[in-house]
Each structure stands twice: as C-alpha cells, then as structure tokens.
Protein backbone atom coordinates (compact mmCIF):
# COMPACT_ATOMS: atom_id res chain seq x y z
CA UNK A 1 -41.89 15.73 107.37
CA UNK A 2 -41.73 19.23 108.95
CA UNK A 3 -42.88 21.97 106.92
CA UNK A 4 -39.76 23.70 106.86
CA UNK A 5 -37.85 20.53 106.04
CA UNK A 6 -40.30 20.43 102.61
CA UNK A 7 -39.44 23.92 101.91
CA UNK A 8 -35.56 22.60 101.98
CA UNK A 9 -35.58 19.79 99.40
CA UNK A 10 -38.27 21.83 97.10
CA UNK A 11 -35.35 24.79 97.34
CA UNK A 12 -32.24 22.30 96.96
CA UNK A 13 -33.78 19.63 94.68
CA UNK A 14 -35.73 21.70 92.41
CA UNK A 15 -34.79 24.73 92.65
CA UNK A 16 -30.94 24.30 92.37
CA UNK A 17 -30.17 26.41 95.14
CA UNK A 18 -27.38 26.35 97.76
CA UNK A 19 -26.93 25.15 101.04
CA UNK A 20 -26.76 29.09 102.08
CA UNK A 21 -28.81 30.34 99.44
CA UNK A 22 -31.71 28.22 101.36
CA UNK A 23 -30.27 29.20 104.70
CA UNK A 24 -30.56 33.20 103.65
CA UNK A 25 -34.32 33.01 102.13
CA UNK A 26 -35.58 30.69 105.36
CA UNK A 27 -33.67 32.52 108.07
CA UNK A 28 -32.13 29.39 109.49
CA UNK A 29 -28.60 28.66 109.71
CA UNK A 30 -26.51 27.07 106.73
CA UNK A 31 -26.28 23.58 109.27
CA UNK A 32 -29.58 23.04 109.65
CA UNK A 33 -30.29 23.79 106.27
CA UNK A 34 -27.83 20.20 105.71
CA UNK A 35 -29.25 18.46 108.83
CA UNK A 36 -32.78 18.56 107.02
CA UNK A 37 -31.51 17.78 103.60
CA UNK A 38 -29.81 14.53 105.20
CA UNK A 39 -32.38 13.77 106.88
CA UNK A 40 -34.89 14.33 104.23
CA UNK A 41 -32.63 11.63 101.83
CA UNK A 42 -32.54 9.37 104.68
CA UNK A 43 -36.51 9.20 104.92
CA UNK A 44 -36.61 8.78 100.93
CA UNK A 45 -34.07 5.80 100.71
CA UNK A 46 -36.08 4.43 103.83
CA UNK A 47 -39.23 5.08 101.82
CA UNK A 48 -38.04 3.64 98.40
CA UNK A 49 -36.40 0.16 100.52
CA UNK A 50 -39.79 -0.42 102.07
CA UNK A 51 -42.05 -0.23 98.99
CA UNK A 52 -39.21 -2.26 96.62
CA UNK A 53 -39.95 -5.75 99.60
C-alpha cells in the first residue's frame, strides 16, 4: 500500500476525518482522497476473503 494511501485510512478510519478534511492536510485533491479509500477497502475485503479459505 502506498504511503500516502496509509496516511488516508489512518485519517478517515481513525481519525474521523472527512473526505476534504484529508484532502486539505495532504494537499491532494478531495477524489483521490476517495479513490485511495476505495481502494484501500477493496485490498482489506480481498485480504480478509483470502485468510477466511
């Protein structure tokens, strides 16, 4: 996962912030901000379906 990508969930998931909240304290724009946040779900669902086989 791309270091900036990290920095995304830690900001959205545990820190409670907003799509442009994270966008603002990054400086990257408020869509990529939600590109890597679906991606970064994507990878964890992947993750979680391989380990529960």
């Amino acid at each position: 996962m791309d270091p900036v990508q990290s920095q995304v969930v830690e900001m959205r998931f545990f820190g409670g912030l907003s799509t442009e909240e994270i966008a603002c304290a990054l400086g990257i724009a408020p869509r990529t901000v939600g590109r890597y946040w679906a991606s970064a779900r994507l990878w964890l669902l992947r993750e979680m379906s391989r380990v529960e086989k």
